[in-house]
N, C-alpha and C. Protein backbone atom coordinates (compact mmCIF):
# COMPACT_ATOMS: atom_id res chain seq x y z
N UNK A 1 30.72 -59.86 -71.51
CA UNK A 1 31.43 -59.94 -72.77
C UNK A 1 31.68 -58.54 -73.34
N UNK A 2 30.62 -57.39 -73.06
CA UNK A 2 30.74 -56.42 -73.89
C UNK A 2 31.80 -55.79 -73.19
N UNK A 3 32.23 -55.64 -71.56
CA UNK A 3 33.01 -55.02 -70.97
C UNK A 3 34.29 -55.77 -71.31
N UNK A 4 34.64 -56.61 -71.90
CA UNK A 4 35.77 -57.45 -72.09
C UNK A 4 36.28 -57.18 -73.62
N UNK A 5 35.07 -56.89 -74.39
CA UNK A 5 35.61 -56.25 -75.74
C UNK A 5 35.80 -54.85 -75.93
N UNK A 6 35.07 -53.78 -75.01
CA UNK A 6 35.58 -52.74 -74.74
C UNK A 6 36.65 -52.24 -74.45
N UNK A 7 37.30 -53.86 -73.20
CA UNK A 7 38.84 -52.71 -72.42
C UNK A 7 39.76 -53.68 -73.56
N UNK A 8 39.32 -54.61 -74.38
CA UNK A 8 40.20 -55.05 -75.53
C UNK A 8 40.39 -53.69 -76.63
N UNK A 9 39.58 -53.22 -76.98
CA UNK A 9 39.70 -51.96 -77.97
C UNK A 9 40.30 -50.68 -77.34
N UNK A 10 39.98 -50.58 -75.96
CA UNK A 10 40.82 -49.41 -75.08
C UNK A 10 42.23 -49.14 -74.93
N UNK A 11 42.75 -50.82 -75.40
CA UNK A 11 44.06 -51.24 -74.61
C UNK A 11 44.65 -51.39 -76.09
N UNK A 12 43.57 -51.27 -77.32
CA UNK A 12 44.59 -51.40 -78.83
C UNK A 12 44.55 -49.79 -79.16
N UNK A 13 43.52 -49.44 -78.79
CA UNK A 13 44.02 -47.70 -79.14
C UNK A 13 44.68 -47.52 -78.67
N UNK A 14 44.90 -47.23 -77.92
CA UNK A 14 46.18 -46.46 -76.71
C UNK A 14 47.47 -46.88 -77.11
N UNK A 15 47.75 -48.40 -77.82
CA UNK A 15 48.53 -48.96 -78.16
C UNK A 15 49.37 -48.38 -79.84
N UNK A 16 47.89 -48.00 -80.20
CA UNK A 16 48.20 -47.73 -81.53
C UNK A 16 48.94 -46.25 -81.28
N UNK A 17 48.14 -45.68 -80.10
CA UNK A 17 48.34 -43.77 -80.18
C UNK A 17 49.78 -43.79 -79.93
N UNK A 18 50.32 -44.49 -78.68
CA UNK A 18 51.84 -44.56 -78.31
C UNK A 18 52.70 -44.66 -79.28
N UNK A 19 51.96 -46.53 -80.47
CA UNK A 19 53.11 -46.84 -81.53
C UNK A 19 53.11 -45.09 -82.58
N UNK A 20 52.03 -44.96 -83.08
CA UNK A 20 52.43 -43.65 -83.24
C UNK A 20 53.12 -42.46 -83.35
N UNK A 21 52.99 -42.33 -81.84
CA UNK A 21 53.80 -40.72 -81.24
C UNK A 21 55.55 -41.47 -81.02
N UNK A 22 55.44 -42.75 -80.71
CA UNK A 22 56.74 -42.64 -80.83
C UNK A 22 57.60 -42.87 -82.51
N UNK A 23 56.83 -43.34 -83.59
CA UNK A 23 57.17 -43.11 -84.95
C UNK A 23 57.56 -41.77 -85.07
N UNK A 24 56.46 -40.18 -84.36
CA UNK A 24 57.12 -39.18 -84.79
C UNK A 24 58.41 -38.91 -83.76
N UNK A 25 58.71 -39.77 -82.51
CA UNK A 25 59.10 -39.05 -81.77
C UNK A 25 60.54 -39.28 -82.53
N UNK A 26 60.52 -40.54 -82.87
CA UNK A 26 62.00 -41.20 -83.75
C UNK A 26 62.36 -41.10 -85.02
N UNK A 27 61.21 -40.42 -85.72
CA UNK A 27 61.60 -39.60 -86.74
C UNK A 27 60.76 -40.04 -88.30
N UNK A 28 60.54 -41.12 -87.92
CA UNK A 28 59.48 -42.26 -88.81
C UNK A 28 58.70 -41.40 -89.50
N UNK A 29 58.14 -40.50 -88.74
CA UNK A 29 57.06 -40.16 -89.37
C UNK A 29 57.32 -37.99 -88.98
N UNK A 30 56.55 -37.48 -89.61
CA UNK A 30 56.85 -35.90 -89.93
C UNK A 30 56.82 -35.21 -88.46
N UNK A 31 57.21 -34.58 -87.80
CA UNK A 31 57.11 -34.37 -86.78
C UNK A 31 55.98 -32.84 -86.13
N UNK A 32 55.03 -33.08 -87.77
CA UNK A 32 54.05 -32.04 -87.72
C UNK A 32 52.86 -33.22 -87.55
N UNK A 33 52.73 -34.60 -87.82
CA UNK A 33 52.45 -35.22 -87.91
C UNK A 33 51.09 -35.18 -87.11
N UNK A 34 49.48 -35.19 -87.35
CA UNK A 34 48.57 -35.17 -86.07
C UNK A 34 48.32 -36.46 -85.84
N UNK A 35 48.86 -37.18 -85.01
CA UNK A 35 48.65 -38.49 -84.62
C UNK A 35 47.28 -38.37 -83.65
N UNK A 36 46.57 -37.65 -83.30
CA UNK A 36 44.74 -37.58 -82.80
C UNK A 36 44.41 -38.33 -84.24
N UNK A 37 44.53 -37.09 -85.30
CA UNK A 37 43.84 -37.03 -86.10
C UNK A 37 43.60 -38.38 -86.89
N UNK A 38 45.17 -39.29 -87.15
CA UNK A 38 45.44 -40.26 -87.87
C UNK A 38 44.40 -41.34 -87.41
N UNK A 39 44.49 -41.45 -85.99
CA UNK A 39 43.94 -42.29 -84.95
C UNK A 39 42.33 -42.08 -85.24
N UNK A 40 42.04 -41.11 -85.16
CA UNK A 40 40.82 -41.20 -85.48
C UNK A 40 40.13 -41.99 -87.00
N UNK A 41 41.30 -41.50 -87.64
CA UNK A 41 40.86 -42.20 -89.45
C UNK A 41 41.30 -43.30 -89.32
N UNK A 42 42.71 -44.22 -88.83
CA UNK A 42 42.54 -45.24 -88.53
C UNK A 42 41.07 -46.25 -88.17
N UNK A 43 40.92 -45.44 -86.72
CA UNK A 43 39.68 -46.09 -85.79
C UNK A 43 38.61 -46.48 -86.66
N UNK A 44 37.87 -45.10 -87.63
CA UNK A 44 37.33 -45.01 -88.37
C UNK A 44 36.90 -46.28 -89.34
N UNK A 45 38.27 -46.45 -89.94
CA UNK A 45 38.30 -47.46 -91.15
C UNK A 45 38.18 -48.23 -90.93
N UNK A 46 38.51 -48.80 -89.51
CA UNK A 46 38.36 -50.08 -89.01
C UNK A 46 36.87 -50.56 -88.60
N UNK A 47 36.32 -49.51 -88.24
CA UNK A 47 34.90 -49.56 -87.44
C UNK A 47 33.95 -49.57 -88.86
N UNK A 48 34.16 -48.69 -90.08
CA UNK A 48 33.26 -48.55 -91.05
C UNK A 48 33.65 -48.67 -92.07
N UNK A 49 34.37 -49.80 -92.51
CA UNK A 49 35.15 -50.48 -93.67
C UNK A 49 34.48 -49.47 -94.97
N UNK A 50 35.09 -49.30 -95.54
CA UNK A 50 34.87 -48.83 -97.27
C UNK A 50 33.52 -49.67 -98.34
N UNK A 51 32.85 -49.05 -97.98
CA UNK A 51 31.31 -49.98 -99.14
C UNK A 51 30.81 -51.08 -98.44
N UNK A 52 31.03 -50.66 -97.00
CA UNK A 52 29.68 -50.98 -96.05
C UNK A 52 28.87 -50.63 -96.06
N UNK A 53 28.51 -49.51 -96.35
CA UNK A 53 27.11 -48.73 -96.23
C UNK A 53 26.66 -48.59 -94.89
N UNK A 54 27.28 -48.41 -93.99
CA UNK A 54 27.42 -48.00 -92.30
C UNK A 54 27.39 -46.70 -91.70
N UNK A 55 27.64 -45.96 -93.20
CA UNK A 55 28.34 -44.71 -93.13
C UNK A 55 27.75 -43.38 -93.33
């Protein structure tokens, strides 16, 4: 199970990093834009919701 929720989260990052880079590639978004960086605060928020106390 844990290897099955792993390559599930592997296969939504990667998903997210692409939807991303192609927002800056098409103009959506600033083309200084650090899509690592976003991804990471994304990931973040998702993993350690706001006044969880996880953190």
């Amino acid at each position: 199970m844990r290897d099955a929720v792993a390559e599930v989260w592997s296969r939504w990052r990667g998903q997210l990093r692409a939807d991303l880079v192609t927002a800056v590639d098409n103009g959506e978004l600033p083309a200084r834009f650090d899509v690592d960086q976003a991804l990471f605060e994304i990931v973040a928020a998702d993993r350690f919701p706001a006044g969880s106390g996880d953190r």
